[in-house]
Each structure stands twice: as structure tokens, then as C-alpha cells.
C-alpha atoms as a PDB file:
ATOM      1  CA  UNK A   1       0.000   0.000   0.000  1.00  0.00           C
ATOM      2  CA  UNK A   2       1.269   3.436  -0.700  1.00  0.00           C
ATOM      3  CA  UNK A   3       1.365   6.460   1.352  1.00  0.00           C
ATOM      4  CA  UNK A   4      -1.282   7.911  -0.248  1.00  0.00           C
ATOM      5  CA  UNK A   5      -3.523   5.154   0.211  1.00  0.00           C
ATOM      6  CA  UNK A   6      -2.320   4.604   3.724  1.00  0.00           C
ATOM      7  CA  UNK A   7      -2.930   8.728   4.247  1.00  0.00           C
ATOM      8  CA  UNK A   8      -6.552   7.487   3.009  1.00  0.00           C
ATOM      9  CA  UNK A   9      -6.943   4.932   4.734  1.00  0.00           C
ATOM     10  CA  UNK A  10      -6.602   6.413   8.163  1.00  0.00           C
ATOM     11  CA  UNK A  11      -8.988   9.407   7.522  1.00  0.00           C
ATOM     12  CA  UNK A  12     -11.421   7.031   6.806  1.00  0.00           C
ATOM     13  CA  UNK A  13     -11.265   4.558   9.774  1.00  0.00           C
ATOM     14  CA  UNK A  14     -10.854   7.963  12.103  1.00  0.00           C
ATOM     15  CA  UNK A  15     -14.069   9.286  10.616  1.00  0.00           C
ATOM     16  CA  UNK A  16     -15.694   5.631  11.098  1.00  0.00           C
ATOM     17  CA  UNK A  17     -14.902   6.052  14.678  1.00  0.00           C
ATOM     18  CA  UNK A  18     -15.703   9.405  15.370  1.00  0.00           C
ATOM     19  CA  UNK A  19     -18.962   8.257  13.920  1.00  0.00           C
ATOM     20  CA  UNK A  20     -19.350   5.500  16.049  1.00  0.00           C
ATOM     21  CA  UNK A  21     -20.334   8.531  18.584  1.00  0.00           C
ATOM     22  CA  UNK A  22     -18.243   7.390  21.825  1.00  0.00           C
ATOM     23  CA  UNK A  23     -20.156   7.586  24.878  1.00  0.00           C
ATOM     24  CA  UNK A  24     -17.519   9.823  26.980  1.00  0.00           C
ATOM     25  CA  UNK A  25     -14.726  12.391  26.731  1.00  0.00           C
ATOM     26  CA  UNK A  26     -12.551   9.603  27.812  1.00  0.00           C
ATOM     27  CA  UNK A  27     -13.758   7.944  24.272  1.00  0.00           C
ATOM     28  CA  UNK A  28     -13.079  10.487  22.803  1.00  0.00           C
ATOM     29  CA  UNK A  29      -9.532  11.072  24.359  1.00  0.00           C
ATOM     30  CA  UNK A  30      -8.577   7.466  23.241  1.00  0.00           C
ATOM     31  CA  UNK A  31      -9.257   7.907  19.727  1.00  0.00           C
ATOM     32  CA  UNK A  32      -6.961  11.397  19.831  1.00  0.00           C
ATOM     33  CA  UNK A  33      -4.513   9.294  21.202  1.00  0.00           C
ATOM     34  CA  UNK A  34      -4.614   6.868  18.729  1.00  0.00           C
ATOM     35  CA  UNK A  35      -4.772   9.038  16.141  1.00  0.00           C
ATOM     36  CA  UNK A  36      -3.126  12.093  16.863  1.00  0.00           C
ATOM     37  CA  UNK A  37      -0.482  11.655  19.980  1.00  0.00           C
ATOM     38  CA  UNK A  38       3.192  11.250  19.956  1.00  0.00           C
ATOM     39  CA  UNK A  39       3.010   7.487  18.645  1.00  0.00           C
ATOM     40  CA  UNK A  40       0.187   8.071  16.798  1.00  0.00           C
ATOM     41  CA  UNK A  41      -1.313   7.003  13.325  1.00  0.00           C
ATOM     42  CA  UNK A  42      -0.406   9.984  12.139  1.00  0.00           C
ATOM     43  CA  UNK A  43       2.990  10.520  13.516  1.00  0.00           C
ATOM     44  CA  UNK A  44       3.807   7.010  11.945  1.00  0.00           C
ATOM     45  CA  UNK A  45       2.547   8.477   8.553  1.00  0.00           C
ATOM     46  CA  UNK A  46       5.346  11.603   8.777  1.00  0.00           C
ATOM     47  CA  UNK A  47       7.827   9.015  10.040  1.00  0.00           C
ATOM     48  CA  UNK A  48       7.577   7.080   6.323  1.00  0.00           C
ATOM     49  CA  UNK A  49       8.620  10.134   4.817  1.00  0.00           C
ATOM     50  CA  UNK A  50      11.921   9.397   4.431  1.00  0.00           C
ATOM     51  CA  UNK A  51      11.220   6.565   2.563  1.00  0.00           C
ATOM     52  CA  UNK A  52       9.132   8.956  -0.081  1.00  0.00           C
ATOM     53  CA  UNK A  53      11.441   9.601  -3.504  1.00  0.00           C
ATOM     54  CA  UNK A  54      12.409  13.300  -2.605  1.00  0.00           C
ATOM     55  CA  UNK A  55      10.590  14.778  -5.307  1.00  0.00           C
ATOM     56  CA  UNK A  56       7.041  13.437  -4.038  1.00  0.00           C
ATOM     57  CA  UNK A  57       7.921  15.205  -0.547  1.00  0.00           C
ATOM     58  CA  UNK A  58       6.629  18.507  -0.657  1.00  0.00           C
ATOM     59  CA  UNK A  59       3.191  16.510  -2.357  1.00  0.00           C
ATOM     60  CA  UNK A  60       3.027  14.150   0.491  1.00  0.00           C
ATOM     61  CA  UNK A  61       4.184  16.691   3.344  1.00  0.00           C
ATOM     62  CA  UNK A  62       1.026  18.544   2.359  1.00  0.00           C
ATOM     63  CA  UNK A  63      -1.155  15.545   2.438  1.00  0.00           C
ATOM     64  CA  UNK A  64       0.192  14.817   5.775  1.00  0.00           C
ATOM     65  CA  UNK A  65      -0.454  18.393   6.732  1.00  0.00           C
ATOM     66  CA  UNK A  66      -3.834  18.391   5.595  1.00  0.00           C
ATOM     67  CA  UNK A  67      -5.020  14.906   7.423  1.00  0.00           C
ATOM     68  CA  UNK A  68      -3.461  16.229  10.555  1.00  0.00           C
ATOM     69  CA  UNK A  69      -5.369  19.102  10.418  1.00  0.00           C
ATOM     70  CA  UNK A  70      -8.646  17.424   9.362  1.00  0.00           C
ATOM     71  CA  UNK A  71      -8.856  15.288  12.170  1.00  0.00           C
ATOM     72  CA  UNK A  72      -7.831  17.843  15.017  1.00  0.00           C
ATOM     73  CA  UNK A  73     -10.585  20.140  13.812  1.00  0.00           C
ATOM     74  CA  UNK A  74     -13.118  17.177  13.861  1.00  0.00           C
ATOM     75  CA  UNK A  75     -12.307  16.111  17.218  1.00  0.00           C
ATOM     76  CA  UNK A  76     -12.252  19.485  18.528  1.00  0.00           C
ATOM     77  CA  UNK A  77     -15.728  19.885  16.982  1.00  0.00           C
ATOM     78  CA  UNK A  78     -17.079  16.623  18.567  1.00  0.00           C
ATOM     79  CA  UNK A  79     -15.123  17.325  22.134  1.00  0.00           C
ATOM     80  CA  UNK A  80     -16.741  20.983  22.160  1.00  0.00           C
ATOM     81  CA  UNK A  81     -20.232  19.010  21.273  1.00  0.00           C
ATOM     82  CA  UNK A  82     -19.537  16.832  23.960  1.00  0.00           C
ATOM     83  CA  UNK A  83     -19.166  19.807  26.527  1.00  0.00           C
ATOM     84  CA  UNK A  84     -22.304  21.843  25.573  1.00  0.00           C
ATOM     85  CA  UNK A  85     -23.848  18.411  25.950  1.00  0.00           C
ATOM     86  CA  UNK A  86     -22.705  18.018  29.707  1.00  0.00           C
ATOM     87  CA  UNK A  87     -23.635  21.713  29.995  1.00  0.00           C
ATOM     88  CA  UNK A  88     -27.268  21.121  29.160  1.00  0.00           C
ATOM     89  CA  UNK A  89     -27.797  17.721  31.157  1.00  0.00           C
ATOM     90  CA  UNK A  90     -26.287  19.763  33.977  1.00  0.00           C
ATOM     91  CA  UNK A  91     -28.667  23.055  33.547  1.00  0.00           C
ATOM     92  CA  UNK A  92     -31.888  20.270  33.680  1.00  0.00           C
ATOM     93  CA  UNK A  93     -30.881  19.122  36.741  1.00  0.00           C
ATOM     94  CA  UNK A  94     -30.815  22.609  38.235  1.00  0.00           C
ATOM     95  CA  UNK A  95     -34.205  23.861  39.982  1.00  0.00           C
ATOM     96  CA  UNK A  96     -33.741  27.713  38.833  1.00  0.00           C
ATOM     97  CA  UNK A  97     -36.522  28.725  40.849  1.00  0.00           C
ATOM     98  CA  UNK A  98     -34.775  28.060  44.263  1.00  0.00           C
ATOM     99  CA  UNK A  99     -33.572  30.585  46.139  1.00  0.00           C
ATOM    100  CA  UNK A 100     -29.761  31.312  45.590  1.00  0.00           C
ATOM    101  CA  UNK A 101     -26.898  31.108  48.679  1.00  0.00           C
ATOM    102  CA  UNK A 102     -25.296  33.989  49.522  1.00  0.00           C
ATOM    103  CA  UNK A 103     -21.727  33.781  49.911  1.00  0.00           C
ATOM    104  CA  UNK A 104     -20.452  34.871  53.171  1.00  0.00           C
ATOM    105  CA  UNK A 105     -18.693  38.529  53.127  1.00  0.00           C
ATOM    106  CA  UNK A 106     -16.074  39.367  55.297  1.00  0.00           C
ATOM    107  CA  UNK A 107     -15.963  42.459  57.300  1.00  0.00           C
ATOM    108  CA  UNK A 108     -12.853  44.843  58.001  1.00  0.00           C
ATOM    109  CA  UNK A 109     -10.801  44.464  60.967  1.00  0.00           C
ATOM    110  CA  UNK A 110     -12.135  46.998  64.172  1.00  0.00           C
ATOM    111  CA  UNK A 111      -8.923  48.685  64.147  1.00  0.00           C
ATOM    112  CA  UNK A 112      -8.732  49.636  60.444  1.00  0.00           C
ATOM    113  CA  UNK A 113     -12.539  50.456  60.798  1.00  0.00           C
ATOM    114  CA  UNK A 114     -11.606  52.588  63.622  1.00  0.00           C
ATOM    115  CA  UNK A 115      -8.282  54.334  62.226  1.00  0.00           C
ATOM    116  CA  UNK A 116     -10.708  54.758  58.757  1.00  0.00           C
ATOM    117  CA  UNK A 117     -13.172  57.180  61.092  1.00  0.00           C
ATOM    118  CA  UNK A 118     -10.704  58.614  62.782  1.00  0.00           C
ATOM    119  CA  UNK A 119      -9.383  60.112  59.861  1.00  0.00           C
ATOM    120  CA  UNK A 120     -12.397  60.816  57.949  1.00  0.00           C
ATOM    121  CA  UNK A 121     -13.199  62.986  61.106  1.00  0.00           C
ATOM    122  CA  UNK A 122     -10.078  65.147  60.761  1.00  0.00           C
ATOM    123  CA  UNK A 123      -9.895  65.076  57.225  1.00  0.00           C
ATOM    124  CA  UNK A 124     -13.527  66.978  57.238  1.00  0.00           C
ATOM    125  CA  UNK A 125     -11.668  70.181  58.886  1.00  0.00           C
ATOM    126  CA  UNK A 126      -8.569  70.119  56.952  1.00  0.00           C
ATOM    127  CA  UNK A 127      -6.026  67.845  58.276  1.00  0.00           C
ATOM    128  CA  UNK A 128      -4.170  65.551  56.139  1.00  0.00           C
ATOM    129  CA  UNK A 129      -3.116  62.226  56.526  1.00  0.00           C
ATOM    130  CA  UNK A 130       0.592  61.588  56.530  1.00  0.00           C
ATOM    131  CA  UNK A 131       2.434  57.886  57.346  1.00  0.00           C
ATOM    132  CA  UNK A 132       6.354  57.131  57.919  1.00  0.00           C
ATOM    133  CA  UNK A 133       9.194  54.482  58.398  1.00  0.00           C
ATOM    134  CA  UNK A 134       8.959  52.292  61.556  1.00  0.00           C
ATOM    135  CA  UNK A 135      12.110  51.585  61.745  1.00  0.00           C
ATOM    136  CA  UNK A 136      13.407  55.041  62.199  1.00  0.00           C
ATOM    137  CA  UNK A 137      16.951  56.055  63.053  1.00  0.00           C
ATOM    138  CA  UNK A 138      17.623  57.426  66.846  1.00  0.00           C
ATOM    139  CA  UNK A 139      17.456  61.273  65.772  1.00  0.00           C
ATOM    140  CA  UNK A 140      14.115  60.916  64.369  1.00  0.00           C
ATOM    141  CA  UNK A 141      12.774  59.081  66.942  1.00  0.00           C
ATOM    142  CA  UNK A 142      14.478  60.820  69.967  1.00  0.00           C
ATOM    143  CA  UNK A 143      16.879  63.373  69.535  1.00  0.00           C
ATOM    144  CA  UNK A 144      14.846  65.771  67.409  1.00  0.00           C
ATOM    145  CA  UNK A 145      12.136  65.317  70.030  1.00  0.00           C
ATOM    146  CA  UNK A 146      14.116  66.987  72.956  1.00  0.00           C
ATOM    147  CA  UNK A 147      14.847  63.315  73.884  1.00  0.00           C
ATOM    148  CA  UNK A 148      18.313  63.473  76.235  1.00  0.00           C
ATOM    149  CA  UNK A 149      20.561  61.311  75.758  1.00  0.00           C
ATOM    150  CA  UNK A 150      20.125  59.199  79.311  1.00  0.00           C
ATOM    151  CA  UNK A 151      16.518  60.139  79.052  1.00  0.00           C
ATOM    152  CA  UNK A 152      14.707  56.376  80.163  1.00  0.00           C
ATOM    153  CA  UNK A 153      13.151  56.091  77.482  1.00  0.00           C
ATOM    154  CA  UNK A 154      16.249  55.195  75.371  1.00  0.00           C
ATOM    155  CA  UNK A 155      16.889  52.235  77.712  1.00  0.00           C
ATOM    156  CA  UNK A 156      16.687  48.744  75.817  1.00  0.00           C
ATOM    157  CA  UNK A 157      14.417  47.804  78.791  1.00  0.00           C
ATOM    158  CA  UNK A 158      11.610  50.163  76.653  1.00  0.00           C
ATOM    159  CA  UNK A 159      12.863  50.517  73.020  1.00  0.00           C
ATOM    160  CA  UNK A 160      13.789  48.180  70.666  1.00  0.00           C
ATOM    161  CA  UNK A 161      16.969  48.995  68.974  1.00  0.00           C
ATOM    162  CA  UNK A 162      17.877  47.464  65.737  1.00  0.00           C
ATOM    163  CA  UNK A 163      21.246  48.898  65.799  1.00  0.00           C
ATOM    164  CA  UNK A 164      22.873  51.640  68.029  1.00  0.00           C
ATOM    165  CA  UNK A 165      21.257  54.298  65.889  1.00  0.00           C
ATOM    166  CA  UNK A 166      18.433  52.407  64.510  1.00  0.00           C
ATOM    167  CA  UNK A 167      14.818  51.708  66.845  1.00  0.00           C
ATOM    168  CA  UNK A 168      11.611  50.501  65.902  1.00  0.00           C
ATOM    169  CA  UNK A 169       9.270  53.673  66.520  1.00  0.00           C
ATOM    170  CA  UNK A 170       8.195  54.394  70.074  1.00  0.00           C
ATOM    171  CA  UNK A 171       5.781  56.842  68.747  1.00  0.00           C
ATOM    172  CA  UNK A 172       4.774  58.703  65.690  1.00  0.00           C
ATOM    173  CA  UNK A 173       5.857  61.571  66.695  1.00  0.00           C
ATOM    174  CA  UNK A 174       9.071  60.787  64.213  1.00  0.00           C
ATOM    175  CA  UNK A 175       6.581  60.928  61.342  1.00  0.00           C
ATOM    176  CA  UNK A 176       6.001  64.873  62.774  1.00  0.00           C
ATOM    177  CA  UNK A 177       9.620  65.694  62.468  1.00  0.00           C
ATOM    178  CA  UNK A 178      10.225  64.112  59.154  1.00  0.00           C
ATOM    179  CA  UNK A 179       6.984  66.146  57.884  1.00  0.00           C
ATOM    180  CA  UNK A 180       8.499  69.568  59.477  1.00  0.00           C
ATOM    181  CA  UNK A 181      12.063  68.962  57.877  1.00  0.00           C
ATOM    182  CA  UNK A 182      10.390  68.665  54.257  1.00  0.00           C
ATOM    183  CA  UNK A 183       6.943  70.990  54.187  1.00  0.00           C
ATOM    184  CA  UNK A 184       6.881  74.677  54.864  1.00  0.00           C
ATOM    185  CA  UNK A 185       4.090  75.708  57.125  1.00  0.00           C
ATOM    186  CA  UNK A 186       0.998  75.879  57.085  1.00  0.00           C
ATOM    187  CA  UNK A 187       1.718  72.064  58.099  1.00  0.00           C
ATOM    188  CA  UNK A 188      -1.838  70.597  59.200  1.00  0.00           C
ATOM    189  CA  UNK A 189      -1.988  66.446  59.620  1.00  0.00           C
ATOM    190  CA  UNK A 190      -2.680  63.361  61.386  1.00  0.00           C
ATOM    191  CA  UNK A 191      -0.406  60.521  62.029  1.00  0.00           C
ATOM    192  CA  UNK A 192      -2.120  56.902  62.566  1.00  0.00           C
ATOM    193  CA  UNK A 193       0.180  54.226  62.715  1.00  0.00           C
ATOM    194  CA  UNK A 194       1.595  51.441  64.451  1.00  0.00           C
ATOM    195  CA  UNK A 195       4.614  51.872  67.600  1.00  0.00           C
ATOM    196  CA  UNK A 196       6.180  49.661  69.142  1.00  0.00           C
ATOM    197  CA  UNK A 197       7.028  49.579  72.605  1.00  0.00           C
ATOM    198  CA  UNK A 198       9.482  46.793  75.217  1.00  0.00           C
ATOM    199  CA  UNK A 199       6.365  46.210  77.373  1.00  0.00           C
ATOM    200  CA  UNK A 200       5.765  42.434  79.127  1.00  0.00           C
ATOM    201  CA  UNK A 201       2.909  40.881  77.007  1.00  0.00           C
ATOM    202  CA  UNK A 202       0.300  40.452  79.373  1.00  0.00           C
ATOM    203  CA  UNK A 203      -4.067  40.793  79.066  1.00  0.00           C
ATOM    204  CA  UNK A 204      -3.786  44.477  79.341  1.00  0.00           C
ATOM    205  CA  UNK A 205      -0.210  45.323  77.368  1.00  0.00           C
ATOM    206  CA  UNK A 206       1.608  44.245  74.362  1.00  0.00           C
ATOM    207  CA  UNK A 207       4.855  45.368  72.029  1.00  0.00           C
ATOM    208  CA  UNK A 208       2.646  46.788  69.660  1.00  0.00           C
ATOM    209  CA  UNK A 209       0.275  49.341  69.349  1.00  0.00           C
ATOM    210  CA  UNK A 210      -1.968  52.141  67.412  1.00  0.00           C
ATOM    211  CA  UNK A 211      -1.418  55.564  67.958  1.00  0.00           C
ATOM    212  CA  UNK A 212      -2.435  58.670  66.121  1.00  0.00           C
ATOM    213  CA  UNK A 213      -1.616  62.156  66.919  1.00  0.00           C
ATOM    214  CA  UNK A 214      -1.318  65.598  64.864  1.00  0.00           C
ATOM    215  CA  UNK A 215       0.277  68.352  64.007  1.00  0.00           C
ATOM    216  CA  UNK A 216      -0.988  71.665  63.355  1.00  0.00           C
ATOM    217  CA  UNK A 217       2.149  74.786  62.616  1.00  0.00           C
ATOM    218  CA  UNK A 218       1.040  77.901  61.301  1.00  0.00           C
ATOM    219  CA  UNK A 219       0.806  81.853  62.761  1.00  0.00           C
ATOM    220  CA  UNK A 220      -1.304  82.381  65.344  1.00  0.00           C
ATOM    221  CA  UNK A 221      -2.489  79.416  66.286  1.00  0.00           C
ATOM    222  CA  UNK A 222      -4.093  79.183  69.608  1.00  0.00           C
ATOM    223  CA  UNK A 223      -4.282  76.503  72.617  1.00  0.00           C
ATOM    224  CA  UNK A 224      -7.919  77.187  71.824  1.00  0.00           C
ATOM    225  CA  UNK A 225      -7.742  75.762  68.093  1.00  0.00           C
ATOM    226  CA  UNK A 226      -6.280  72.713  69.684  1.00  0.00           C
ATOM    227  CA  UNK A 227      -9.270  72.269  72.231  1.00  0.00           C
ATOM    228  CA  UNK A 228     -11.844  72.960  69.574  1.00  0.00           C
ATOM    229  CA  UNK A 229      -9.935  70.411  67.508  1.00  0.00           C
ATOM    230  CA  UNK A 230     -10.402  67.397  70.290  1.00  0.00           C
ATOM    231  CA  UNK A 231     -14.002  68.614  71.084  1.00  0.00           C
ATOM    232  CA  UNK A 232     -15.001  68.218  67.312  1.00  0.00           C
ATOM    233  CA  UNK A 233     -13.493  65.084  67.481  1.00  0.00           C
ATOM    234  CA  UNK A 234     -14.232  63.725  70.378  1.00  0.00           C
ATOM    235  CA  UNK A 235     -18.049  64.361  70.246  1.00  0.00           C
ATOM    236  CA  UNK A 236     -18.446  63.222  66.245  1.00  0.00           C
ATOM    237  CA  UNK A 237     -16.239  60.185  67.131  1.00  0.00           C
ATOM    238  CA  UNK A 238     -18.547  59.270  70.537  1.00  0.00           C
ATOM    239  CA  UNK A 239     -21.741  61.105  70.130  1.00  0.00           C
ATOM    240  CA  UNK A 240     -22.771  65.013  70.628  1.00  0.00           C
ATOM    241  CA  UNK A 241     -23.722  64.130  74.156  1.00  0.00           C
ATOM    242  CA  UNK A 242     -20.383  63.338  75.478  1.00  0.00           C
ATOM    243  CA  UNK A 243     -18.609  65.645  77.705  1.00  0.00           C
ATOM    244  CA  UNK A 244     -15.234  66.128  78.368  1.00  0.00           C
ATOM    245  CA  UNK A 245     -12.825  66.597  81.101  1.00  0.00           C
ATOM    246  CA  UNK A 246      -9.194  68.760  80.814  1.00  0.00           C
ATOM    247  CA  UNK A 247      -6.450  67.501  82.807  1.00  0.00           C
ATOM    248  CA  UNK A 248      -2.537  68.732  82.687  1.00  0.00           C
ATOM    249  CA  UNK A 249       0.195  66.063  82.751  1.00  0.00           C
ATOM    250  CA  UNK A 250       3.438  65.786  82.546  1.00  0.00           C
ATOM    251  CA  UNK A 251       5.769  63.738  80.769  1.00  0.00           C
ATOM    252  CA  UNK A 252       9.435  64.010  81.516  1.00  0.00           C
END
């Protein structure tokens, strides 16, 4: 038998048992295999090549070609026919007129939730919101903030040092310095973040908190602005009812 007839022959027993209408995918899936894999029909067709007279080549390269292609587009055609079918069986089965689940949503966290009114409640009177490294170096942190140098709150027994000039933030106050060495007043913001601190973990303290404070630098501002400020604050963020105490301390 010649190529030819061989190239013949297989497009006809492939379309005899495509028509046979397998039952499955996995039918379907045998007869690509057998066909059309790596040890194929097919792929023993291309192999005989060689044995072709080299001017009947290009002819029977194109055959080749051609068969190849025939039979992936059929298959493809019966495995898409074979999905819509599954597709269909699948919808019948379905009762549309039940009522659908809900997934469930998740919520965000109370501290973000928090931190997010917080800051819409400044933001309405014109403070910004400004963030910073923290993991801040020792001027930053303390020496720009009239820290002294023995002050106790250097002490590794309180501050977590990465280096000897490098802490983990024990406030945000850095955040106010780094926003004063590179803004010219009027400098008007809030700064929420995270600190940490050398504390015992315990129910009522950890290493790591939130803190947010501001900073307000402009002429003629007044220890009355800063009152008003909290009062706005305090009575949108708990209720208009809520009244408020003033009491000095002292940090040293």
C-alpha cells in the first residue's frame, strides 16, 4: 500500500470512529490518542517520509499536513459538542426557581474600621493624613524630640533597637519631624500608625500598638484651636452628648 492510500486509509477509519459517537470524553480522548499523539497514526505516517522519492515530498508533506489538520478540527468539533452536551444535562438538573446562597462577606478588621473614622473625622476640617518608616533612626525618633541622651526612654528595657542608631518607633511623633524637615508651614496632619514599645505581654499590654496624633504649625495658632480640635473630634467620634474633662500632665 502506498502512502497515499495509507494517508486514506486512516482518515477514513478515524471518521468511522468518530462516527461510532463514543459515549464519553474519555472515548473520545482514546481515539486522539490513537490518532493524533506522539506514537500516533499519524505521527507514523510523517515518520515514512523518508522513505518517499524526494521529489514526491513537498506533495506528500502537504497531504500529511492536511489529514493532521482534518482530524484535530473534527475532534475538537465533537469534544466541544460533547461539553455543551454536559452543559445542558447539567442546567436540567438545576431547579432555577430556588432561592440562591449567599456567599459569606467578610468584614474589616475593628482597628482599620476605627483608624478609617478617625481620619475621615479630621480630614472633614482640613487635616491631612501623613504615614512614615517604623524603623526610624535614633534622631528621628528621639533626639529631634528633645529626647536626652540618658533620658529612660532610650533604655533597651523600653525601646527596641535594631542597631545603636536604629529603633523601631516608640511613637509617631518621628513621622512629625520628618513632615516639618520637608513641608513649609501651614503644616496641618494626622499621624495613625503602628509603635512599638518593650512592654511584658500580658491581658492588658503588648509590644505593639496604634497611635495617632497631629500636628498643626502655622501663625497664630491658639491653645484654643487645639481644644476645639479634640471637642469636634471627640463628640463626632462618641456622640454630641459626650462631655469632656481637661487635665494637665506631665511627661518628663
Amino acid at each position: 500500500m502506498s502512502i497515499k492510500e495509507k494517508i486514506e486509509s486512516v482518515r477514513t477509519q478515524f471518521l468511522a470512529e468518530l462516527e461510532s459517537f463514543p459515549d464519553t470524553q474519555h472515548d473520545l480522548e482514546n481515539i486522539r490518542i490513537k490518532y493524533l499523539g506522539r506514537k500516533g497514526l499519524v505521527a507514523e505516517l510523517f515518520a515514512e517520509i523518508d522513505n518517499v522519492p524526494t521529489d514526491e515530498r513537498p506533495v506528500i508533506g502537504e497531504a500529511l499536513n492536511i489529514l493532521k489538520i482534518e482530524l484535530s478540527t473534527e475532534l475538537k468539533a465533537r469534544l466541544q459538542g460533547e461539553d455543551k452536551g454536559l452543559i445542558v444535562a447539567e442546567d436540567h438538573s438545576v431547579d432555577s426557581t430556588l432561592p440562591g446562597k449567599v456567599p459569606p462577606l467578610g468584614s474589616i478588621h475593628i482597628l482599620e474600621q476605627t483608624l478609617s473614622e478617625i481620619k475621615d473625622i479630621f480630614m472633614s476640617i482640613g487635616f491631612h493624613i501623613a504615614y512614615g518608616p517604623e524603623v526610624d533612626d535614633d534622631y528621628h525618633n528621639f533626639g529631634a524630640l528633645n529626647f536626652p541622651e540618658h533620658h529612660p526612654a532610650r533604655d533597651m528595657q523600653d525601646t527596641f533597637f535594631v542597631d545603636d542608631d536604629t529603633v523601631l518607633r516608640t511613637h509617631t511623633s518621628n513621622v512629625q519631624i520628618h513632615l516639618m524637615e520637608n513641608e513649609d508651614p501651614p503644616v496641618r496632619y494626622i499621624v495613625p500608625g503602628r509603635v512599638y514599645r518593650n512592654e511584658a505581654i500580658s491581658f492588658k499590654s503588648y509590644c505593639l500598638f496604634h497611635q495617632v496624633e497631629g500636628l498643626y504649625v502655622d501663625k497664630d495658632v491658639s491653645f484654643g484651636q487645639l481644644k476645639g480640635c479634640l471637642k469636634y473630634f471627640v463628640k463626632q467620634m462618641f456622640g454630641p452628648h459626650r462631655k469632656m474633662r481637661w487635665r494637665p500632665s506631665f511627661f518628663p
